[in-house]
N, C-alpha and C. Protein backbone atom coordinates (compact mmCIF):
# COMPACT_ATOMS: atom_id res chain seq x y z
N UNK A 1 0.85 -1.17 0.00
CA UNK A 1 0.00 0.00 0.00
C UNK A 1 0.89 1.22 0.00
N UNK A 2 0.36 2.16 -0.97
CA UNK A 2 1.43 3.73 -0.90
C UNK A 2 1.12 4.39 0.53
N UNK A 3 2.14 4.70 0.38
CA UNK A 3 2.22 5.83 1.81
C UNK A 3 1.55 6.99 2.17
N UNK A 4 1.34 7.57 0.63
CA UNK A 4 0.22 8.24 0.85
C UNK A 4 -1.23 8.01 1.40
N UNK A 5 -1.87 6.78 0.71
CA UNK A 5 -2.82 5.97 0.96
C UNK A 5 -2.88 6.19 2.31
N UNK A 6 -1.76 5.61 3.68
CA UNK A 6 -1.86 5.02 4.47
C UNK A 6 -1.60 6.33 5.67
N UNK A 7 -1.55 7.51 4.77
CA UNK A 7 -1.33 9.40 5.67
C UNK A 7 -2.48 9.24 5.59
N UNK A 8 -3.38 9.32 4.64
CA UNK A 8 -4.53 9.74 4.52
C UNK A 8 -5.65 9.37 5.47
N UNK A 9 -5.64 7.97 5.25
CA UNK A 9 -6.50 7.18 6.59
C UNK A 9 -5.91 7.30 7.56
N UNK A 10 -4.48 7.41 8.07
CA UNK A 10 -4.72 8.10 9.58
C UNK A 10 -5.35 9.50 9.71
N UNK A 11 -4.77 10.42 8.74
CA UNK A 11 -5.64 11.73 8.90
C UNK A 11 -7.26 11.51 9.09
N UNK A 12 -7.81 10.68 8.80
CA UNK A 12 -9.38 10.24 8.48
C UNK A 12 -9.68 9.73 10.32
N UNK A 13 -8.71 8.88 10.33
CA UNK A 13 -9.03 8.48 11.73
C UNK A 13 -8.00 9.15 12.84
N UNK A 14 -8.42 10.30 13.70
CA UNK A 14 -7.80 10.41 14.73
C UNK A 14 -7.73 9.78 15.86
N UNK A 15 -6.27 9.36 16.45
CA UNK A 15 -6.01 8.56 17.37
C UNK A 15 -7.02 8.52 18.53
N UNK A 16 -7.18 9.60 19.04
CA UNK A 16 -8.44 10.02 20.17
C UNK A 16 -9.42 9.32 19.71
N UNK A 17 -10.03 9.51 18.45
CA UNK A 17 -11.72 9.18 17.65
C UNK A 17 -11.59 7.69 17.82
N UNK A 18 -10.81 6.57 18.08
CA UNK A 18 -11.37 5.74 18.23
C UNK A 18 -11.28 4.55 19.49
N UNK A 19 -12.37 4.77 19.56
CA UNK A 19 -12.99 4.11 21.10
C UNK A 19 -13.18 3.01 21.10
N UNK A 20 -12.32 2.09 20.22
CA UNK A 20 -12.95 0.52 20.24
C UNK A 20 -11.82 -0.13 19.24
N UNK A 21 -11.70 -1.37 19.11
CA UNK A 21 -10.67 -2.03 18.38
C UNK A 21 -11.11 -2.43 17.15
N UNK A 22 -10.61 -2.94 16.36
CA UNK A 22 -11.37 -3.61 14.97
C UNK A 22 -10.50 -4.75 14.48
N UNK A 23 -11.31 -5.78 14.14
CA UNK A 23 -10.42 -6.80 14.00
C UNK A 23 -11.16 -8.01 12.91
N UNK A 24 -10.64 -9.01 12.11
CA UNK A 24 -11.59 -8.92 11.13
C UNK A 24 -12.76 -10.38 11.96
N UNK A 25 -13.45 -10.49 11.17
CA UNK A 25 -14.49 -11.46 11.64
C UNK A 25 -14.64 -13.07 11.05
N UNK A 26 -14.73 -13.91 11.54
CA UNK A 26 -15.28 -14.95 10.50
C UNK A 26 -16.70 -15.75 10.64
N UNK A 27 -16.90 -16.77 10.47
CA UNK A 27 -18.46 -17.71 10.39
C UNK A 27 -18.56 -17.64 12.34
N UNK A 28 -17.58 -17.80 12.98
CA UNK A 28 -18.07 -17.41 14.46
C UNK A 28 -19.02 -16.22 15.01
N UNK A 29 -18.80 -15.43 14.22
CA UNK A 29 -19.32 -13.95 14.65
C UNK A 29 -21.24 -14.42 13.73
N UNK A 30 -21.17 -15.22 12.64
CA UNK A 30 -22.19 -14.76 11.78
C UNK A 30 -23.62 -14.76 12.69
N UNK A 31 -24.17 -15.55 14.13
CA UNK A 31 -25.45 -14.86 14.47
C UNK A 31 -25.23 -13.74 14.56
N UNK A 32 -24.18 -12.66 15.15
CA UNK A 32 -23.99 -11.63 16.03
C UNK A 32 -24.85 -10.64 14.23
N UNK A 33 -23.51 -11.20 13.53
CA UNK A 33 -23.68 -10.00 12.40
C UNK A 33 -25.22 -9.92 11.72
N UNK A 34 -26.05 -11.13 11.74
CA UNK A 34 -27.03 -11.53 11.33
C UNK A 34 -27.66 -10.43 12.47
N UNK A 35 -27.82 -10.08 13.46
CA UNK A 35 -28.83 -9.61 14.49
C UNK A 35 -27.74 -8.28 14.02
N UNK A 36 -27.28 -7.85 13.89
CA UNK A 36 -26.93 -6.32 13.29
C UNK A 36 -27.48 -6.00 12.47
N UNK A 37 -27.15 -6.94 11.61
CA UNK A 37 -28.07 -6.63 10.07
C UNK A 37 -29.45 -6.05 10.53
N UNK A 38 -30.55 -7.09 11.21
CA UNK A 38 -31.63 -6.99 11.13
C UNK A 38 -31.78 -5.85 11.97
N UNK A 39 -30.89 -5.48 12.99
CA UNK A 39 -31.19 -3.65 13.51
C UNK A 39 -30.68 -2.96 12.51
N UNK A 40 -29.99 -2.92 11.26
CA UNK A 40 -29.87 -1.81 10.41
C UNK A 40 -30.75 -1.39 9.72
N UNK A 41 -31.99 -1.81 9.65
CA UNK A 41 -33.05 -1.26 9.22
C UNK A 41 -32.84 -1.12 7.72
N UNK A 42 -32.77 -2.15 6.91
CA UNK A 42 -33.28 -3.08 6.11
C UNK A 42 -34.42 -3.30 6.07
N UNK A 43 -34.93 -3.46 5.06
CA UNK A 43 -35.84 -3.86 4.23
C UNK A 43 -36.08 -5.33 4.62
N UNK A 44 -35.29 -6.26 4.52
CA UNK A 44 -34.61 -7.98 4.52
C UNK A 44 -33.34 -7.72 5.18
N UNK A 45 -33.63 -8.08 6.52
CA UNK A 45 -32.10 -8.89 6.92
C UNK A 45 -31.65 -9.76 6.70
N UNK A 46 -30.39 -10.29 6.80
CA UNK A 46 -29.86 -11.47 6.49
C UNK A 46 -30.29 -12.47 7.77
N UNK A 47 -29.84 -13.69 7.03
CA UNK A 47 -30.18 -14.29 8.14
C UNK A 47 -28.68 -15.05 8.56
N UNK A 48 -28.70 -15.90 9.78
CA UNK A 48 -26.79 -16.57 10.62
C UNK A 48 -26.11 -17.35 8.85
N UNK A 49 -27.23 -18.20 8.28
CA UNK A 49 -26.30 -19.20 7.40
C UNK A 49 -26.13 -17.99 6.28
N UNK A 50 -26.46 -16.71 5.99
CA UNK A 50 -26.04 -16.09 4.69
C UNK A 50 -24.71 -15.48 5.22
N UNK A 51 -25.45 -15.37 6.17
CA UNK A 51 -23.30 -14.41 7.39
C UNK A 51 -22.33 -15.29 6.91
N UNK A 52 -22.54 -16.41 7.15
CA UNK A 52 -21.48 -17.68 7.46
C UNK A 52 -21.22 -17.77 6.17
N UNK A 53 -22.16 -18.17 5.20
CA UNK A 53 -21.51 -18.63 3.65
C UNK A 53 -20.49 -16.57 3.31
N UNK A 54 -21.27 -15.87 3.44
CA UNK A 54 -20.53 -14.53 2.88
C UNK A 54 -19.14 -15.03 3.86
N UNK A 55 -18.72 -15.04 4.63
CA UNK A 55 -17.71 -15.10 5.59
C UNK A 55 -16.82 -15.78 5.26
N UNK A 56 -17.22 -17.13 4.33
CA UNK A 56 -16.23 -17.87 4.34
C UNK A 56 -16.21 -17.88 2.59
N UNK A 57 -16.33 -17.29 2.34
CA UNK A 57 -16.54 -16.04 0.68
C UNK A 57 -14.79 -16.15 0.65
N UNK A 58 -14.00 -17.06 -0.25
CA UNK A 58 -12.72 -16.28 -0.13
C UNK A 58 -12.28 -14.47 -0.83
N UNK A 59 -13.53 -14.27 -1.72
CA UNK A 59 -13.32 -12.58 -2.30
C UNK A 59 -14.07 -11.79 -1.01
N UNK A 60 -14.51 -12.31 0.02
CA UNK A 60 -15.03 -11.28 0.64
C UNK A 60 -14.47 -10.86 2.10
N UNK A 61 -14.52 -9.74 2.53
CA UNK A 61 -13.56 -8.94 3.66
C UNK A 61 -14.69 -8.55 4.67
N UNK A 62 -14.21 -9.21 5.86
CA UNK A 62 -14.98 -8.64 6.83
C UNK A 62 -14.46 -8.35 8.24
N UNK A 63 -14.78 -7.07 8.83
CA UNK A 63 -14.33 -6.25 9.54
C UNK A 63 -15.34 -6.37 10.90
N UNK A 64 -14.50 -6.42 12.38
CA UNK A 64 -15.83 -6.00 12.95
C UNK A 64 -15.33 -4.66 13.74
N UNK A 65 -16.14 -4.20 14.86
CA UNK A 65 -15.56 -3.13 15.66
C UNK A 65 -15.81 -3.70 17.02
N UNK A 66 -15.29 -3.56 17.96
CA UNK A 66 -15.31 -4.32 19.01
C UNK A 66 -15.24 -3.70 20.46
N UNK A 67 -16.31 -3.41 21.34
CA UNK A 67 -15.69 -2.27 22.58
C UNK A 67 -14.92 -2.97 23.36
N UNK A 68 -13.72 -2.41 24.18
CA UNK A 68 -12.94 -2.80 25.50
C UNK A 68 -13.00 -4.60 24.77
N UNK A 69 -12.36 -5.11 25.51
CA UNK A 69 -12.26 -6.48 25.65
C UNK A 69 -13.54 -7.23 25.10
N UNK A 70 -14.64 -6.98 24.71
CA UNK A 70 -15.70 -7.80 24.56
C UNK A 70 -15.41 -8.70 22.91
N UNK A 71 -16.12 -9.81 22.64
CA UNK A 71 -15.67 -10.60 21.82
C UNK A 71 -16.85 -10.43 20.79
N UNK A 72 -17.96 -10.07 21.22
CA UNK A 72 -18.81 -9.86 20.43
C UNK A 72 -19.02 -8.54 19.82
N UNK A 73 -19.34 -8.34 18.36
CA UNK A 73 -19.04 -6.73 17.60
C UNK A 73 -19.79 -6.19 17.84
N UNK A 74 -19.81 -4.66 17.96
CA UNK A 74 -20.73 -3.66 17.97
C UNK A 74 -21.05 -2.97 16.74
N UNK A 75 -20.22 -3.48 15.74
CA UNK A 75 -20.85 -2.94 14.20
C UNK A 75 -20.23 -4.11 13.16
N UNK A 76 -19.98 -4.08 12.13
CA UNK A 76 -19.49 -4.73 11.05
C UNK A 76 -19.73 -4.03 9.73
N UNK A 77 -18.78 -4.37 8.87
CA UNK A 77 -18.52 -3.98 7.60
C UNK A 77 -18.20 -5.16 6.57
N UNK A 78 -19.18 -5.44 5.46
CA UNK A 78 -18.36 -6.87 4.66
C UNK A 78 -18.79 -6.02 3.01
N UNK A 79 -17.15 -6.30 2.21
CA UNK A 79 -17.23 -6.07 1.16
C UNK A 79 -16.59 -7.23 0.35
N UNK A 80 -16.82 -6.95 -0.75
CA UNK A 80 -16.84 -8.14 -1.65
C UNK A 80 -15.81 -7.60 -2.85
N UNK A 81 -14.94 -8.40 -2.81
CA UNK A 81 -13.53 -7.85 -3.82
C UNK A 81 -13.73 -8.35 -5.28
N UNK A 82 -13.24 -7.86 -6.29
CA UNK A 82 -13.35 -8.41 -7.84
C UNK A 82 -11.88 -7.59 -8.22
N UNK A 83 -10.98 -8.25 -8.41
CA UNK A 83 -9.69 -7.77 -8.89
C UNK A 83 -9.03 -6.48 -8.12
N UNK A 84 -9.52 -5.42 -8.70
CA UNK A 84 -8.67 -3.95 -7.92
C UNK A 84 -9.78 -3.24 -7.56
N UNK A 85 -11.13 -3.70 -7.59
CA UNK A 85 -12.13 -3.16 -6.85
C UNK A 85 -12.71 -3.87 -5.49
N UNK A 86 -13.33 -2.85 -4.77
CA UNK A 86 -14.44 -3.59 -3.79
C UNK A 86 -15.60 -3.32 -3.71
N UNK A 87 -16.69 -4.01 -3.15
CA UNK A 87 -17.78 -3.55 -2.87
C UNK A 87 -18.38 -3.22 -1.69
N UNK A 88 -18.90 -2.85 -0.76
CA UNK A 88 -18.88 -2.85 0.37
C UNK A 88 -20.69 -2.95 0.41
N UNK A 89 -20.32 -4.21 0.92
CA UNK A 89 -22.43 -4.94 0.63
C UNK A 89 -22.79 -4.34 1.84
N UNK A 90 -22.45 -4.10 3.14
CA UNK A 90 -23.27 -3.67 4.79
C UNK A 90 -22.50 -2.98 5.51
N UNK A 91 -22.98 -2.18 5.99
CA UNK A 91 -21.69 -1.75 7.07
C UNK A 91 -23.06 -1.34 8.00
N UNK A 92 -23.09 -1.64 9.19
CA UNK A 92 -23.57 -1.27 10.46
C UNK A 92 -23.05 -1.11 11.53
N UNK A 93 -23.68 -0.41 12.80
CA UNK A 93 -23.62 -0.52 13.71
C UNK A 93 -25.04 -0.06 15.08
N UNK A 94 -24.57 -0.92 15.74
CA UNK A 94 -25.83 -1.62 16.90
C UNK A 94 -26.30 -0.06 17.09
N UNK A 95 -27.31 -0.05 17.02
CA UNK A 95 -28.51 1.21 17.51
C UNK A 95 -27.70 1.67 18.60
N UNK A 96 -27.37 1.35 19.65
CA UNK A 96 -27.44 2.00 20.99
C UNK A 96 -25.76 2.16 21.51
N UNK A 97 -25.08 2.19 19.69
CA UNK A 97 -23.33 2.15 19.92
C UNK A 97 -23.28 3.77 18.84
N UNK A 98 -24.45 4.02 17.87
CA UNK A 98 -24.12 4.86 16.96
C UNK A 98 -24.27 6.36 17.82
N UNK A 99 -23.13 6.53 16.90
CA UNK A 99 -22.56 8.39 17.11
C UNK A 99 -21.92 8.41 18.48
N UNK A 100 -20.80 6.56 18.47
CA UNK A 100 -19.73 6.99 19.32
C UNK A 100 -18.78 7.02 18.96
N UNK A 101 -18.29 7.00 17.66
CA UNK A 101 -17.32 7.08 16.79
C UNK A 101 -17.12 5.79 16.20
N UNK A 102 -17.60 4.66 16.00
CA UNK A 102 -17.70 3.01 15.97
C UNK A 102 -17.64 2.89 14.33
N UNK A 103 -18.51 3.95 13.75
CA UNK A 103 -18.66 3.26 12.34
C UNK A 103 -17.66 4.68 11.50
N UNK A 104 -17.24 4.99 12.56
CA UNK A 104 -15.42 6.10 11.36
C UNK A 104 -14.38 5.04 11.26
N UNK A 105 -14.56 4.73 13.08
CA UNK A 105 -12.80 3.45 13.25
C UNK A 105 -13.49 2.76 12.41
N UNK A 106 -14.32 2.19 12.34
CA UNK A 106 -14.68 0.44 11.59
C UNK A 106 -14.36 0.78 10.28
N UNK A 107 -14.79 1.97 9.55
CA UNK A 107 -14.83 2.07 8.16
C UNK A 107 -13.14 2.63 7.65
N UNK A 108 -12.32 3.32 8.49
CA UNK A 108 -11.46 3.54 8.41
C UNK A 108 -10.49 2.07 8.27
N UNK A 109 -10.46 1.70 9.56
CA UNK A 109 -9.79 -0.05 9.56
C UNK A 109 -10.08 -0.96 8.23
N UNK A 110 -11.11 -0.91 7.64
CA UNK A 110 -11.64 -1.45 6.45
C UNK A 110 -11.19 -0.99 5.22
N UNK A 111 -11.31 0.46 4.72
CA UNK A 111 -10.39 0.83 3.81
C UNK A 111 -8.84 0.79 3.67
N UNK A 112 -8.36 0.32 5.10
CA UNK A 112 -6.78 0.51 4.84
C UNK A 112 -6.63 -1.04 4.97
N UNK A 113 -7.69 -1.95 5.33
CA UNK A 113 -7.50 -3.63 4.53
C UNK A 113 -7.48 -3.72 3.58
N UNK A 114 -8.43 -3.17 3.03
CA UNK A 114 -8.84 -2.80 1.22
C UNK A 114 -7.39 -2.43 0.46
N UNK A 115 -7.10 -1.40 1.12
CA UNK A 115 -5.95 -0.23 0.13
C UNK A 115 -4.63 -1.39 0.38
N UNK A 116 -4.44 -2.14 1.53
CA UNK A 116 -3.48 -3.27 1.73
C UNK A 116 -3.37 -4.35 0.94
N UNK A 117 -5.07 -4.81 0.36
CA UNK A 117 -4.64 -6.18 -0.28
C UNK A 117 -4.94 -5.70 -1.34
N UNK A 118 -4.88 -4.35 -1.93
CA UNK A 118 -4.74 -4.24 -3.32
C UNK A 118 -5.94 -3.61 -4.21
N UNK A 119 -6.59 -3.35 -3.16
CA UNK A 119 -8.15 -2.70 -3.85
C UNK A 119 -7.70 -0.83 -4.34
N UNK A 120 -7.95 -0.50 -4.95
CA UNK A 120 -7.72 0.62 -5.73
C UNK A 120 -8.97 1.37 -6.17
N UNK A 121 -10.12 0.62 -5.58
CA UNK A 121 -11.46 1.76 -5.77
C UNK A 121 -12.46 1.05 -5.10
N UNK A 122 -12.87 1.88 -4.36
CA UNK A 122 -14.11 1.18 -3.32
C UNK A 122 -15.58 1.93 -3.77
N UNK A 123 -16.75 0.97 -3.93
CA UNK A 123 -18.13 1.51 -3.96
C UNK A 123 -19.05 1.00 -3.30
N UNK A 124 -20.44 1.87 -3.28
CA UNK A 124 -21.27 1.39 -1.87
C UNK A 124 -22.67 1.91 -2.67
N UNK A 125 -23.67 1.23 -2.07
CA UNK A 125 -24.79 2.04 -2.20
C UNK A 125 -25.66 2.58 -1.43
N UNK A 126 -26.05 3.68 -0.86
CA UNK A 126 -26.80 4.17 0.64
C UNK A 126 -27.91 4.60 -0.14
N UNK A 127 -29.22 4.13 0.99
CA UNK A 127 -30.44 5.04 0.79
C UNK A 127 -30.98 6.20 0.79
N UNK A 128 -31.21 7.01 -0.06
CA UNK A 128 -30.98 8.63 -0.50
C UNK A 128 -32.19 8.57 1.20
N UNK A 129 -31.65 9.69 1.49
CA UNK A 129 -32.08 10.56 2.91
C UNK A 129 -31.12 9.62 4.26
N UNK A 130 -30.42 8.83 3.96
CA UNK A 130 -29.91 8.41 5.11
C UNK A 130 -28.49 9.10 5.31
N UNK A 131 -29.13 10.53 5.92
CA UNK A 131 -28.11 11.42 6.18
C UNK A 131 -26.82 11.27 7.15
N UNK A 132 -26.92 10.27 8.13
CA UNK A 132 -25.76 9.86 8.83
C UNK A 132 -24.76 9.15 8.48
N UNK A 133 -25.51 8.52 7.54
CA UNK A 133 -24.50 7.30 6.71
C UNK A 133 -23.88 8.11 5.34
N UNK A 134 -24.60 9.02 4.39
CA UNK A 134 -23.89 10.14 3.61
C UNK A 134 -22.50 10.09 4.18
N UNK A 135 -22.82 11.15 5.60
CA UNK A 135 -22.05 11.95 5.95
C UNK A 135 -20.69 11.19 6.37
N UNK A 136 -21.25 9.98 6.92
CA UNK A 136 -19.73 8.91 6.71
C UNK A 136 -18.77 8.95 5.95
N UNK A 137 -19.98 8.17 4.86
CA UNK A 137 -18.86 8.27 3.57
C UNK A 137 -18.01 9.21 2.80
N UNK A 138 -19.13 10.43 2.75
CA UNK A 138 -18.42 11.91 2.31
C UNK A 138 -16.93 12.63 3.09
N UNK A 139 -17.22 11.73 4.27
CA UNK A 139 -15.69 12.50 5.31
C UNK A 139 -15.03 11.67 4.61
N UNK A 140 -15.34 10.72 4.22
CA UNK A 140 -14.07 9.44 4.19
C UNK A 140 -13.86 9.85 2.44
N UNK A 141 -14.34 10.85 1.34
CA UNK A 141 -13.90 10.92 0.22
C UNK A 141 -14.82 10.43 -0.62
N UNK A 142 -15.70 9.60 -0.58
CA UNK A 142 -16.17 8.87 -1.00
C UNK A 142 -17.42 9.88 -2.29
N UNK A 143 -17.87 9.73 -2.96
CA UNK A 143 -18.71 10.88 -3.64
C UNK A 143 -19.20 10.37 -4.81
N UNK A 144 -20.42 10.98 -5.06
CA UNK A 144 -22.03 10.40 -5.73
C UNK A 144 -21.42 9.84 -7.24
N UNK A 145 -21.88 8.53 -7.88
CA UNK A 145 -21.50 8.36 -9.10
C UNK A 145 -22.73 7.78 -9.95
N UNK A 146 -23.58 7.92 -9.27
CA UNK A 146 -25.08 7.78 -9.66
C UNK A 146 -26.12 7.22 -9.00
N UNK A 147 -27.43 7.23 -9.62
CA UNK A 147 -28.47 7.02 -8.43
C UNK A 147 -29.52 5.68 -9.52
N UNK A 148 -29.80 4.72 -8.46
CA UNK A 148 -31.03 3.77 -8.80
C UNK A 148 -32.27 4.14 -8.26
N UNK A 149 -33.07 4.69 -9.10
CA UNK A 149 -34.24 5.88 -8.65
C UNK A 149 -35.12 3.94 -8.06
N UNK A 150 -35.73 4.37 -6.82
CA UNK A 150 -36.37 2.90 -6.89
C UNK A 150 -35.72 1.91 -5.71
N UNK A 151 -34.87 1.64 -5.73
CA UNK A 151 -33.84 0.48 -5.47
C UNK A 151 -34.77 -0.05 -4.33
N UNK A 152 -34.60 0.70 -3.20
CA UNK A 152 -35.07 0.30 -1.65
C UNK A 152 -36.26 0.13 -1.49
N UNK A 153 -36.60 -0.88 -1.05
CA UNK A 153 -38.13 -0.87 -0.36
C UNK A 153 -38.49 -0.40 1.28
N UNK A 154 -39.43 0.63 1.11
CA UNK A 154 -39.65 1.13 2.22
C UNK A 154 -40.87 0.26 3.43
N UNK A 155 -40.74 0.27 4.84
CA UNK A 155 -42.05 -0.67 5.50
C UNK A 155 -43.39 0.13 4.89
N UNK A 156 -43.82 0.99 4.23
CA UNK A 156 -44.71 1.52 3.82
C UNK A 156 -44.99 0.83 2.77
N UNK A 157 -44.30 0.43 2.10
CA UNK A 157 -44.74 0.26 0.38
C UNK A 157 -44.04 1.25 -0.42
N UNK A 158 -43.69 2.02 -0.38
CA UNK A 158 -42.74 3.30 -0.95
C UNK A 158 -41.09 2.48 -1.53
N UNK A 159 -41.16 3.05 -2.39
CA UNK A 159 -39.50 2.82 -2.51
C UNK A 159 -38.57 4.37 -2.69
N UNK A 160 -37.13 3.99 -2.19
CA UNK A 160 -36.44 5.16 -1.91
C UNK A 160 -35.58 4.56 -3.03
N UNK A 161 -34.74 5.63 -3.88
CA UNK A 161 -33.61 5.68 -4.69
C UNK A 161 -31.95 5.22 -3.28
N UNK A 162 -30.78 4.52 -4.77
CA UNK A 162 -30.23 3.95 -3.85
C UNK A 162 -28.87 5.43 -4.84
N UNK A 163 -28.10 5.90 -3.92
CA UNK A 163 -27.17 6.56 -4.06
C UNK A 163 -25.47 5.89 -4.33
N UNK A 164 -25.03 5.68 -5.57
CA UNK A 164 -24.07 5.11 -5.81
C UNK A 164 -22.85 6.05 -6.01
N UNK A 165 -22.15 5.04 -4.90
CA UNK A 165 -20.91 6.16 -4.55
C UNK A 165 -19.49 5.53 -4.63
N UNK A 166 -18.42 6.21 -4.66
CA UNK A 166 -17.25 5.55 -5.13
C UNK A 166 -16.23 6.57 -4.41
N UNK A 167 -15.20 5.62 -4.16
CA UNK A 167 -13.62 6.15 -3.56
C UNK A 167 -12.67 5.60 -4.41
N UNK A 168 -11.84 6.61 -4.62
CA UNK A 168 -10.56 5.67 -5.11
C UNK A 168 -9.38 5.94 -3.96
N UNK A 169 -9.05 4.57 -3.74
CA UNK A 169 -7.99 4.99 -2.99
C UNK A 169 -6.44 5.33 -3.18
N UNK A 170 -6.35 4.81 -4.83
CA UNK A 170 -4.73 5.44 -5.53
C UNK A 170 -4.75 6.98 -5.62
């Protein structure tokens, strides 16, 4: 990984800003991540055996965030690699952990796995009005490369457009 790459994400993550460890995950963690999912407020959560098969995905990367000593995650991140790209299919964190700094470290720790094993452009898709999660990505560089008017299904019956966004990290 360039050196630049690896200024940048510390600049992204200040030493202070993070309150928790990150470390990656495998098919052990998949109820935990499965019951994240379904608090991220989704449409369809996943369920333990889709965790476990994604997990043991050899193209796919998964991250968790972890408070003090505890073994079980307080958020997760899993993206899915194809040559010098990634995808980043979920990133959450537990209702009653958000806006303690959990999903900057997690997403930070995750891009500099990414920028390590060789990924050179990361993309995501967020649900247009999910202004906390924007604002994530936008600190982290990340910025609009088009929209799926439609994508999301809302508990109403409504569907929301999905916001397609991209980083490069060279």
């Amino acid at each position: 990984m360039s050196t630049s790459v690896m200024d940048w994400l510390r600049k992204l993550l200040h030493p202070d800003s993070a309150p928790a460890r990150t470390a990656r995950l495998d098919a052990a963690h998949a109820r935990r991540v499965a019951a994240l999912h379904h608090q991220g407020g989704f449409a369809r959560g996943w369920e333990p055996a889709e965790c476990a098969a994604l997990m043991a995905d050899s193209a796919v990367v998964t991250d968790g965030v972890f408070s003090g000593a505890g073994h079980s995650p307080d958020g997760f991140v899993i993206s899915r690699k194809a040559a010098d790209e990634a995808e980043i299919l979920s990133i959450v964190v537990a209702p009653s952990r958000r806006r303690d700094g959990l999903g900057r470290a997690l997403l930070a720790a995750h891009l500099a796995r990414l920028a390590g094993e060789g990924v050179l452009q990361v993309f995501l898709e967020v649900e247009e009005g999910n202004q906390p999660a924007e604002r994530l990505y936008r600190h982290f560089g990340f910025r609009e490369v088009g929209r799926r008017k439609g994508y999301y299904p809302k508990p109403d019956g409504t569907r929301a457009s999905a916001i397609a966004m991209r980083l490069d990290l060279a």
